[in-house]
C-alpha atoms as a PDB file:
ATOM      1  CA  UNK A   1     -65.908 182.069 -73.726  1.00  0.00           C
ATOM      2  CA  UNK A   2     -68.143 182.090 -77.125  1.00  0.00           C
ATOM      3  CA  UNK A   3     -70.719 180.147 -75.340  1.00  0.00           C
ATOM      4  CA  UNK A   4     -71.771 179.643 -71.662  1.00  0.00           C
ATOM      5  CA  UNK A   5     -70.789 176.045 -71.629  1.00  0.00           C
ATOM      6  CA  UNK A   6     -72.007 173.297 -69.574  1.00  0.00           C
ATOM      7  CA  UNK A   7     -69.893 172.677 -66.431  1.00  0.00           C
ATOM      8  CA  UNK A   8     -69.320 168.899 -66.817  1.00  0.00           C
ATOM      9  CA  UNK A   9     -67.377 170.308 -70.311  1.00  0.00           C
ATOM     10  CA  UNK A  10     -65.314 172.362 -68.544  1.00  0.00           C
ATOM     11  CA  UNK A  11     -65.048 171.112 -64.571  1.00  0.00           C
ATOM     12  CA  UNK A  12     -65.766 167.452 -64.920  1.00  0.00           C
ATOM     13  CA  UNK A  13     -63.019 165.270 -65.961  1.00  0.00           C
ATOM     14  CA  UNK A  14     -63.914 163.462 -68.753  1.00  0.00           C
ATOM     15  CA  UNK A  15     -62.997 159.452 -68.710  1.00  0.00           C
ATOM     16  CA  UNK A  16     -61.011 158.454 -71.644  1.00  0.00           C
ATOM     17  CA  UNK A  17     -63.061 155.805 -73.649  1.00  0.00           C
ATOM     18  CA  UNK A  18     -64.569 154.785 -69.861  1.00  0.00           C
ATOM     19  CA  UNK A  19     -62.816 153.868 -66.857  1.00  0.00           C
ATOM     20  CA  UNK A  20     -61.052 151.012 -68.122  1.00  0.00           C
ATOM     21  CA  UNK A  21     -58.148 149.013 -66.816  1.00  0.00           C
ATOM     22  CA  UNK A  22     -57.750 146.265 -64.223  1.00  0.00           C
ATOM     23  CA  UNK A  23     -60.169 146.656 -61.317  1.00  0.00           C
ATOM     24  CA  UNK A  24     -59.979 143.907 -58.738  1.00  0.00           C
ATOM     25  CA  UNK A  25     -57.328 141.399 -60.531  1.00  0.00           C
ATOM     26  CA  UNK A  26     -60.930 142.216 -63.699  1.00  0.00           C
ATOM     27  CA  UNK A  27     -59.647 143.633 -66.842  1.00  0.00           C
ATOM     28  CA  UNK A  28     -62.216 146.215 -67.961  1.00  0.00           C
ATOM     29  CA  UNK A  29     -61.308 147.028 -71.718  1.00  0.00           C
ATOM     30  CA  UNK A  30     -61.580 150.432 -73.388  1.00  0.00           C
ATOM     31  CA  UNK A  31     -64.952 151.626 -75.072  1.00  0.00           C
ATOM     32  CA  UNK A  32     -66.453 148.688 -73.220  1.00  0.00           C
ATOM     33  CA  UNK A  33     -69.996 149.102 -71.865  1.00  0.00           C
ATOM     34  CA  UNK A  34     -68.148 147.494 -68.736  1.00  0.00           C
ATOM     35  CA  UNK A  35     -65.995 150.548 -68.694  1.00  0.00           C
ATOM     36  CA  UNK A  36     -68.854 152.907 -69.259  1.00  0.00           C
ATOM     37  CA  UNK A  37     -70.647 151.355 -66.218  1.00  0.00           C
ATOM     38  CA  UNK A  38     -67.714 152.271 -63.928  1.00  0.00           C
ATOM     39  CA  UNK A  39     -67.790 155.785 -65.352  1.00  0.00           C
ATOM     40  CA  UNK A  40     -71.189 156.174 -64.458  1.00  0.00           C
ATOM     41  CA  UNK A  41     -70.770 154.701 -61.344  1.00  0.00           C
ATOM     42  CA  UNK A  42     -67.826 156.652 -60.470  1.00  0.00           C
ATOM     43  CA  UNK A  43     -70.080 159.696 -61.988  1.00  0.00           C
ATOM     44  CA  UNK A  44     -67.318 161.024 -64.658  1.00  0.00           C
ATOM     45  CA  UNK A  45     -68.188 162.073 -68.076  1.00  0.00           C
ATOM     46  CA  UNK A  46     -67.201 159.663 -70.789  1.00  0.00           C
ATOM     47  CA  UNK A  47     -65.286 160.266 -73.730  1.00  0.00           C
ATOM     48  CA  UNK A  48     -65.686 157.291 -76.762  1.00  0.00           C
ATOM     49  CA  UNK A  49     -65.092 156.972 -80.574  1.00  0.00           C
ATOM     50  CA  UNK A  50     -66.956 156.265 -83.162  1.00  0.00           C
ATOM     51  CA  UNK A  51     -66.594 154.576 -86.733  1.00  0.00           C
ATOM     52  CA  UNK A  52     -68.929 153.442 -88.969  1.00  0.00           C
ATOM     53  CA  UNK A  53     -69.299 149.654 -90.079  1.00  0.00           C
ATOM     54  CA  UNK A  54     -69.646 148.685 -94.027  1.00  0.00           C
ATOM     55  CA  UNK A  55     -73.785 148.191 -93.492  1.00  0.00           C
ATOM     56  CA  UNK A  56     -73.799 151.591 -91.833  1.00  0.00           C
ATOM     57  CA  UNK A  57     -73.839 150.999 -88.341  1.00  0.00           C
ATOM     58  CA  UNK A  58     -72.464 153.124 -85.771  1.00  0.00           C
ATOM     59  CA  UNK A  59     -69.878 151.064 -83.417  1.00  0.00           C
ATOM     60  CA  UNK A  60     -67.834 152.592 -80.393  1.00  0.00           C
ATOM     61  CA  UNK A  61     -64.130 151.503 -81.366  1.00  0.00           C
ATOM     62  CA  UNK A  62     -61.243 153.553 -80.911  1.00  0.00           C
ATOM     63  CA  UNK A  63     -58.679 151.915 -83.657  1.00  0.00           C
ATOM     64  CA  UNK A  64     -58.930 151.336 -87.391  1.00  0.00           C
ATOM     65  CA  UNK A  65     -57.884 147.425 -87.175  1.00  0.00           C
ATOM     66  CA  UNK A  66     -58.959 145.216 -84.672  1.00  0.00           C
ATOM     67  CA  UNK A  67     -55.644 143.468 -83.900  1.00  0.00           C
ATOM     68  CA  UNK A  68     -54.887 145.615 -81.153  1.00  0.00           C
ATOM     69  CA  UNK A  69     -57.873 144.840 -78.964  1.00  0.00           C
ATOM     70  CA  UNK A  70     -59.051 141.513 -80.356  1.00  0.00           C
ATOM     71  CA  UNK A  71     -57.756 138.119 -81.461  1.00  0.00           C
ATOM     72  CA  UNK A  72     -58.609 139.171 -85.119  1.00  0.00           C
ATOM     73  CA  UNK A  73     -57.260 141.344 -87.889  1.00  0.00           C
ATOM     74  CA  UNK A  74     -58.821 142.938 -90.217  1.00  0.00           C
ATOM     75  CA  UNK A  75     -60.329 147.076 -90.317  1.00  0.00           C
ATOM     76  CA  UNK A  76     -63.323 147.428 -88.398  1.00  0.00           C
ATOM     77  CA  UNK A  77     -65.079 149.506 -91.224  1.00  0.00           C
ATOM     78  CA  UNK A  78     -65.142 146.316 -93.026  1.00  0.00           C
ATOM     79  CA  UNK A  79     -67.227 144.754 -90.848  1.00  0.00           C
ATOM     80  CA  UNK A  80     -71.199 144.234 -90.280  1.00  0.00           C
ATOM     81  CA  UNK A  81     -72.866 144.594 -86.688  1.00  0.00           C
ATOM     82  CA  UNK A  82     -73.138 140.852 -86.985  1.00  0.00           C
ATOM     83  CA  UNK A  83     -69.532 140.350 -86.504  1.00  0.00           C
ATOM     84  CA  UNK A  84     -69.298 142.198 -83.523  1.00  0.00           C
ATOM     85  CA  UNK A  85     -71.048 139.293 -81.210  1.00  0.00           C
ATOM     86  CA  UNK A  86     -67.949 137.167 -81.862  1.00  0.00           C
ATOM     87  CA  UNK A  87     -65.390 139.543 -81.007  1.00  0.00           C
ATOM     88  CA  UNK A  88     -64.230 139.645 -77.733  1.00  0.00           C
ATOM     89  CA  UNK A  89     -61.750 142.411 -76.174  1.00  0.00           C
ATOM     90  CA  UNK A  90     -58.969 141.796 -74.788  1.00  0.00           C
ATOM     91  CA  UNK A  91     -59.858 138.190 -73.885  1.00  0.00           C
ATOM     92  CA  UNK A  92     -62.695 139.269 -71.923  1.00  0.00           C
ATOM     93  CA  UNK A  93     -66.752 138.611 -72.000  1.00  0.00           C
ATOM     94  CA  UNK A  94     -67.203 142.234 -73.547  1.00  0.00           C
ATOM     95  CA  UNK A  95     -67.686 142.777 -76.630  1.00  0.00           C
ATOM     96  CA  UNK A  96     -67.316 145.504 -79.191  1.00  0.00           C
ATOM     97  CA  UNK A  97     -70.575 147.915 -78.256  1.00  0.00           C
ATOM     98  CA  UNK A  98     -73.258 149.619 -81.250  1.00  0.00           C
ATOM     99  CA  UNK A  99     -73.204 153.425 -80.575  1.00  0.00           C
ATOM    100  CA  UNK A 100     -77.140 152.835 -79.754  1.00  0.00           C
ATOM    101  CA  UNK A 101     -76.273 150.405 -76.819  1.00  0.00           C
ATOM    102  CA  UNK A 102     -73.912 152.748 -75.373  1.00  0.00           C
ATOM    103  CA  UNK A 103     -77.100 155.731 -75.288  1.00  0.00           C
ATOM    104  CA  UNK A 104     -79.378 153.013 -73.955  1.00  0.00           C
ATOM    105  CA  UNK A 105     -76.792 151.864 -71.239  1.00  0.00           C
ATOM    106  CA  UNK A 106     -75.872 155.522 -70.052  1.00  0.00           C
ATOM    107  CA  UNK A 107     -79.452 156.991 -70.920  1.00  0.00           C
ATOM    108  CA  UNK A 108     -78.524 160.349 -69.779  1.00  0.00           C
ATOM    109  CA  UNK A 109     -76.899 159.687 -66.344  1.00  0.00           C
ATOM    110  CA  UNK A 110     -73.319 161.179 -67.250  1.00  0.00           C
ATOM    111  CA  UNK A 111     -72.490 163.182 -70.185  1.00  0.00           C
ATOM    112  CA  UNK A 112     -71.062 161.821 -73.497  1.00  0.00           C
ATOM    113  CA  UNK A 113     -68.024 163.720 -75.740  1.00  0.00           C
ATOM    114  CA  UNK A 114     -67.979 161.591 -78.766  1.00  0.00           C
ATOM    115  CA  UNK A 115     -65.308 161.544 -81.062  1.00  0.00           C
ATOM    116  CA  UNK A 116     -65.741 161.089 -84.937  1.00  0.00           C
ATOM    117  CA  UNK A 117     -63.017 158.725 -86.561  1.00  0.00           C
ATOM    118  CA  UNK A 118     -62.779 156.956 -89.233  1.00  0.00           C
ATOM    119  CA  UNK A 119     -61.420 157.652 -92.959  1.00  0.00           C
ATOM    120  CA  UNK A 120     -64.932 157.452 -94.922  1.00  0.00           C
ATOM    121  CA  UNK A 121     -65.745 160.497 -96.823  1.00  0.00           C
ATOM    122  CA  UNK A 122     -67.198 163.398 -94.748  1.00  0.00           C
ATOM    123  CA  UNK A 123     -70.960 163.775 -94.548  1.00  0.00           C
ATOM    124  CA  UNK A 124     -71.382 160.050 -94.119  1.00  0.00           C
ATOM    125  CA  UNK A 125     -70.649 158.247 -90.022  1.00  0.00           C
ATOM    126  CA  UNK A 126     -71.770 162.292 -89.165  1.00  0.00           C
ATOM    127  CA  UNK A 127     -75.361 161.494 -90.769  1.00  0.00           C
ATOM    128  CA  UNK A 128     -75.356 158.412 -89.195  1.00  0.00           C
ATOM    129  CA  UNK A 129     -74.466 159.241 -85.794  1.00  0.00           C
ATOM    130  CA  UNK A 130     -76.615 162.301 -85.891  1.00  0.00           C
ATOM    131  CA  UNK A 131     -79.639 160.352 -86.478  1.00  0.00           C
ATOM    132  CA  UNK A 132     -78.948 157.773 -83.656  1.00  0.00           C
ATOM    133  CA  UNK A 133     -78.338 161.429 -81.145  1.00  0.00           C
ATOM    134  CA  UNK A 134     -80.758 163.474 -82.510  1.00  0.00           C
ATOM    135  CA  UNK A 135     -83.667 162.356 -79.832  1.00  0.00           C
ATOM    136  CA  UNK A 136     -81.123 161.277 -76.929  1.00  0.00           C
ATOM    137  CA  UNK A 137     -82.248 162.804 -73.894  1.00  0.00           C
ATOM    138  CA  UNK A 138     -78.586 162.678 -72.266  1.00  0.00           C
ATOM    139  CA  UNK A 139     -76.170 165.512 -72.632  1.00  0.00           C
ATOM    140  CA  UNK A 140     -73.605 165.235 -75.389  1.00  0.00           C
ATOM    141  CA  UNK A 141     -70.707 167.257 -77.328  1.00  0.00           C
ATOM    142  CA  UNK A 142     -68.987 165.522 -80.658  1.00  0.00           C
ATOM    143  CA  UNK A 143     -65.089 166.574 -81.425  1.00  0.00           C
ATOM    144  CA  UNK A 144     -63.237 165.373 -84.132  1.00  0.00           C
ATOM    145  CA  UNK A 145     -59.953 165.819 -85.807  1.00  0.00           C
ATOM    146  CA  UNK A 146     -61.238 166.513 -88.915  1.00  0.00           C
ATOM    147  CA  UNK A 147     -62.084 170.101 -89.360  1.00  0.00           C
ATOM    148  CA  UNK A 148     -64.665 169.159 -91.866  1.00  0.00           C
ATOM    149  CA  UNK A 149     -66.129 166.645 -89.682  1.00  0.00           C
ATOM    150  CA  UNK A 150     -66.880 169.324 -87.563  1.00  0.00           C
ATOM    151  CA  UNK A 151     -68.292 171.809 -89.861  1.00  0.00           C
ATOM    152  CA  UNK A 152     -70.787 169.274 -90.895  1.00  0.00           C
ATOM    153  CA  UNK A 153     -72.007 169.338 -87.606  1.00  0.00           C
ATOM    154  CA  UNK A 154     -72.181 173.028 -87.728  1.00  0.00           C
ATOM    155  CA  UNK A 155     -74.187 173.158 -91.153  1.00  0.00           C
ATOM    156  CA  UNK A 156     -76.705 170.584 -90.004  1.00  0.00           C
ATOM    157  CA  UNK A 157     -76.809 170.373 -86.487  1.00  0.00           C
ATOM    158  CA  UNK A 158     -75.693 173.542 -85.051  1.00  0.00           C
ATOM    159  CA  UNK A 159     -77.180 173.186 -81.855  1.00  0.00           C
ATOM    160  CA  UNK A 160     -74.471 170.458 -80.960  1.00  0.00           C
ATOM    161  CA  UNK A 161     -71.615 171.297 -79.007  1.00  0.00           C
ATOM    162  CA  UNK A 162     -68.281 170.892 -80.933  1.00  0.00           C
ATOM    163  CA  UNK A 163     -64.801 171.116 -80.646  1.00  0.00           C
ATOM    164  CA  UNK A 164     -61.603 170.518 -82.584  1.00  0.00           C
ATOM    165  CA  UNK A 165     -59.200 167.742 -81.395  1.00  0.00           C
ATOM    166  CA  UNK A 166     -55.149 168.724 -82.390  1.00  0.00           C
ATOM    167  CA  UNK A 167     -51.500 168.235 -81.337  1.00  0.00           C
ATOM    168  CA  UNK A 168     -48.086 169.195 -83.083  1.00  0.00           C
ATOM    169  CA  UNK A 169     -48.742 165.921 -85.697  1.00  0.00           C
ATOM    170  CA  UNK A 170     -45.231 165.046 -85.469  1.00  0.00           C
ATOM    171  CA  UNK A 171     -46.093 161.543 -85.907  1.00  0.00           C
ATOM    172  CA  UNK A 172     -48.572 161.965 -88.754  1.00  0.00           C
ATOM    173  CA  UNK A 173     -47.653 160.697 -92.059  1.00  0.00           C
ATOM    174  CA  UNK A 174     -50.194 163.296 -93.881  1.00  0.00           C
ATOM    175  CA  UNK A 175     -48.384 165.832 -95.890  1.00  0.00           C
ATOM    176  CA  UNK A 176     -46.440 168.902 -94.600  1.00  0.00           C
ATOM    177  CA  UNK A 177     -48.834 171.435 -95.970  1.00  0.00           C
ATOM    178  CA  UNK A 178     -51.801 169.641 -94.381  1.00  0.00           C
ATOM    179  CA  UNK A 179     -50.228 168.899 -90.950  1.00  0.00           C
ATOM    180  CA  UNK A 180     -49.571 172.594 -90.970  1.00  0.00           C
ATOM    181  CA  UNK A 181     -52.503 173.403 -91.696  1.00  0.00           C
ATOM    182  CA  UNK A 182     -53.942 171.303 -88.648  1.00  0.00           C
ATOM    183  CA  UNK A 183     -51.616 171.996 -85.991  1.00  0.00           C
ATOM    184  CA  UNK A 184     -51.949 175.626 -86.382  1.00  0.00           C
ATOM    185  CA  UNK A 185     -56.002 175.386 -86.060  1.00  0.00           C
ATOM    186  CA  UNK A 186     -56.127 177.863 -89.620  1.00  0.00           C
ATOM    187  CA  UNK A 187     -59.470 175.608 -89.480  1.00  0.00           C
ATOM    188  CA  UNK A 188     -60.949 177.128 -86.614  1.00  0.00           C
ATOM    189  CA  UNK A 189     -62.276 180.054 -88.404  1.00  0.00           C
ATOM    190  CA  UNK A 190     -64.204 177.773 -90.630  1.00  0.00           C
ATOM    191  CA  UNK A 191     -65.668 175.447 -87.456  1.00  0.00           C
ATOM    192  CA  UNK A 192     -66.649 177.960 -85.186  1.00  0.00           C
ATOM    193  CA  UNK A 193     -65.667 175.368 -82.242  1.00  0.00           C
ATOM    194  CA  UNK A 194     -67.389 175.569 -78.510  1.00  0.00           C
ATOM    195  CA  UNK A 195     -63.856 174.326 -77.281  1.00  0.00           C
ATOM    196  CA  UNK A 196     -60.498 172.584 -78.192  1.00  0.00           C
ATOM    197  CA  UNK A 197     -59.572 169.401 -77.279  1.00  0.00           C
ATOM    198  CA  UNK A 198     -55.415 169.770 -76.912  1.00  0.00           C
ATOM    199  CA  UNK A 199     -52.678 167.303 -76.348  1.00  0.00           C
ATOM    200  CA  UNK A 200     -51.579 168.099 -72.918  1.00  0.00           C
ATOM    201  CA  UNK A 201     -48.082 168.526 -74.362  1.00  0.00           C
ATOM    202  CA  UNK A 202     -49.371 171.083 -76.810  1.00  0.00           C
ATOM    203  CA  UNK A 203     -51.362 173.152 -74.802  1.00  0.00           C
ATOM    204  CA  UNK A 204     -48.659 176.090 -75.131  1.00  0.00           C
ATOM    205  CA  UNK A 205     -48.244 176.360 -78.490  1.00  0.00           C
ATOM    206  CA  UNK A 206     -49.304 179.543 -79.908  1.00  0.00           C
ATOM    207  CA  UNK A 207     -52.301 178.773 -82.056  1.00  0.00           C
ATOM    208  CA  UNK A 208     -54.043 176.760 -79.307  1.00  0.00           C
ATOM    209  CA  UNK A 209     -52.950 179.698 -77.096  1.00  0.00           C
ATOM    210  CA  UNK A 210     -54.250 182.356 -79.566  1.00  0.00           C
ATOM    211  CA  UNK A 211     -57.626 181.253 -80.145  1.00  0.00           C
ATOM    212  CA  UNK A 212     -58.012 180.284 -76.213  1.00  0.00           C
ATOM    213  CA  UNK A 213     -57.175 184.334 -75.089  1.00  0.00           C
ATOM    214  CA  UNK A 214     -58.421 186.130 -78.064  1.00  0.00           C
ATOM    215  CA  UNK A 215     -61.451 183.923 -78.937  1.00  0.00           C
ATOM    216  CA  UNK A 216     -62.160 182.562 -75.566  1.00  0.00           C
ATOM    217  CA  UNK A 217     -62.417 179.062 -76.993  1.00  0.00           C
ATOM    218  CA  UNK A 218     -61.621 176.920 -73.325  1.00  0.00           C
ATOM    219  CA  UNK A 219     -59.045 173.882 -73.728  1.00  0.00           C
ATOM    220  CA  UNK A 220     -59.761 170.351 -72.832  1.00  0.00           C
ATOM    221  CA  UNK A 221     -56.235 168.486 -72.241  1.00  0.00           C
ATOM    222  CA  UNK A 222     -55.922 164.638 -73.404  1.00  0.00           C
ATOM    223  CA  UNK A 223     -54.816 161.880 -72.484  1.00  0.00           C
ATOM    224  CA  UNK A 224     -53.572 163.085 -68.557  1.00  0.00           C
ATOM    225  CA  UNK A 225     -52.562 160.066 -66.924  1.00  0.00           C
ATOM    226  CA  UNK A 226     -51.482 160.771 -63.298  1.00  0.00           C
ATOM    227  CA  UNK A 227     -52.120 163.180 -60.760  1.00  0.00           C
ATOM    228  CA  UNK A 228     -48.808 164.865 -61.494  1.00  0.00           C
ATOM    229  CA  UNK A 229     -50.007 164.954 -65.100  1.00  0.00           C
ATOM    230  CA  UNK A 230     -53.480 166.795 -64.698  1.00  0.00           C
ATOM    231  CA  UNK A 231     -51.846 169.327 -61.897  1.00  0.00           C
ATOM    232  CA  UNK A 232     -50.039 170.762 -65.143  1.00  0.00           C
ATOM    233  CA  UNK A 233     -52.396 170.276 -67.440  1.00  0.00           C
ATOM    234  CA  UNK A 234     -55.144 172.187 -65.126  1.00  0.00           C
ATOM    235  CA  UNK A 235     -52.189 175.338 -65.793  1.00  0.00           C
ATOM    236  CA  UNK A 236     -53.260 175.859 -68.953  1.00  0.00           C
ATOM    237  CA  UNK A 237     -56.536 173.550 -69.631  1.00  0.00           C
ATOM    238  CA  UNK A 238     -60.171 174.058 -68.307  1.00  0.00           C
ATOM    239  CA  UNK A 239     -60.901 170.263 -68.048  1.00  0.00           C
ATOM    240  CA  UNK A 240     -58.522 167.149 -68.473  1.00  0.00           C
ATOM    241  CA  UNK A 241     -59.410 163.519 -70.349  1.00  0.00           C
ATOM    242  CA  UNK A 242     -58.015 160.888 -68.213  1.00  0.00           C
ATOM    243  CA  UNK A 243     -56.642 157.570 -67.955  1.00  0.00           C
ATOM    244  CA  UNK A 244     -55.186 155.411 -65.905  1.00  0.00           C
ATOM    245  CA  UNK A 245     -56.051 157.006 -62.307  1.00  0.00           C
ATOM    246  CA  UNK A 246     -59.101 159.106 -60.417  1.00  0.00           C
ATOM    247  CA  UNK A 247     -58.144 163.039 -60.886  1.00  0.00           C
ATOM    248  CA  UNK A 248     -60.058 165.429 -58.426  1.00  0.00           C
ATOM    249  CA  UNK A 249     -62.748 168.009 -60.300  1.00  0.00           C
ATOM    250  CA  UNK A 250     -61.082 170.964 -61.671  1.00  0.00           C
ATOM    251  CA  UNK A 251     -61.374 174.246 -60.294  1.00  0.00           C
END
């Protein structure tokens, strides 16, 4: 391994966007601080997203329209953190949570890995979200993927832990040259990553497997949803982000 990494990175598994769901006939939506709650509870690691809103807030939000998860449309970069109280998700009493509510709910009692999104030029929601983790006393990591995303973080804040999210982009509508260019991590060089984030159905191809033996770079699989599902996964991966069901700690 490049680094000796923390063992919630590479043992825990990591909740995707919370525990969400239906608990109890309750429907707990994704990137809720409902859903973070249960993750803590349940003591897993949570993985989230982040965009940035048009007054330069940083809001936990996994999509770039809201139609998906609320009774709105519209691109949630275009809105202010003022909009957010009146937008409920997924018909429920939660709404869409600031990155800084998220650090003061969780505060440091499970891990964060937070996930830069967004199509805003580079250098911009990383400043932003730097400055709101720069004093958090909590563990973190930030993945992204956007190579460059990640190389910010490396310029500026080099002490973060990092890592570079990819799959075979088959469903991308980016051009050839650049999905090559992604799905065959020629990036990597360039990021210096502490890990890779991997589809699970990806984790054999021969880049990811390349820089995981040669490099030592450890692989994260996402999005595992079943037992079944994070057995294989654990074949090739060090840690799984799940969904959908409670997966044992990896050995």
């Amino acid at each position: 391994m490049k680094k000796n990494l923390p063992q919630w990175l590479v043992k825990r598994p990591i909740s995707h966007r919370g525990l969400h769901g239906v608990f109890n006939s309750k429907v707990v939506p994704e990137n809720s601080l409902l859903a973070f709650e249960h993750s803590i509870e349940k003591k897993f690691p949570i993985e989230l997203d982040v965009h940035m809103l048009r007054d330069g807030s940083v809001v936990v939000f996994h999509d770039e329209t809201l139609d998906r998860l609320t009774s709105v449309s519209g691109r949630i970069e275009e809105l202010s953190k003022e909009n957010l109280k009146n937008l409920y998700l997924l018909k429920t009493e939660q709404t869409i949570p600031l990155l800084s509510q998220v650090l003061s709910l969780v505060a440091g009692r499970v891990p964060l890995l937070i996930e830069l999104k967004g199509e805003h030029s580079t250098g911009i929601l990383e400043k932003h979200t730097w400055e709101l983790l720069k004093d958090y006393q909590g563990e973190f990591a930030v993945q992204s993927f956007n190579p460059y995303s990640m190389m910010w973080f490396q310029k500026h804040a080099g002490q973060v832990l990092r890592g570079l999210l990819s799959y075979d982009y088959s469903d991308s509508s980016l051009p050839i040259y650049k999905k090559l260019l992604l799905k065959n991590l020629i990036f990597a060089a360039k990021v210096l990553p502490d890990f890779l984030a991997i589809d699970k159905d990806y984790l054999e191809a021969w880049p990811v497997q390349l820089l995981h033996k040669t490099v030592g770079l450890p692989l994260i699989a996402w999005t595992v949803s079943s037992l079944k599902e994070s057995n294989q996964a654990s074949q090739l991966a060090q840690n799984v982000i799940f969904e959908n069901f409670i997966p044992a700690t990896m050995t």
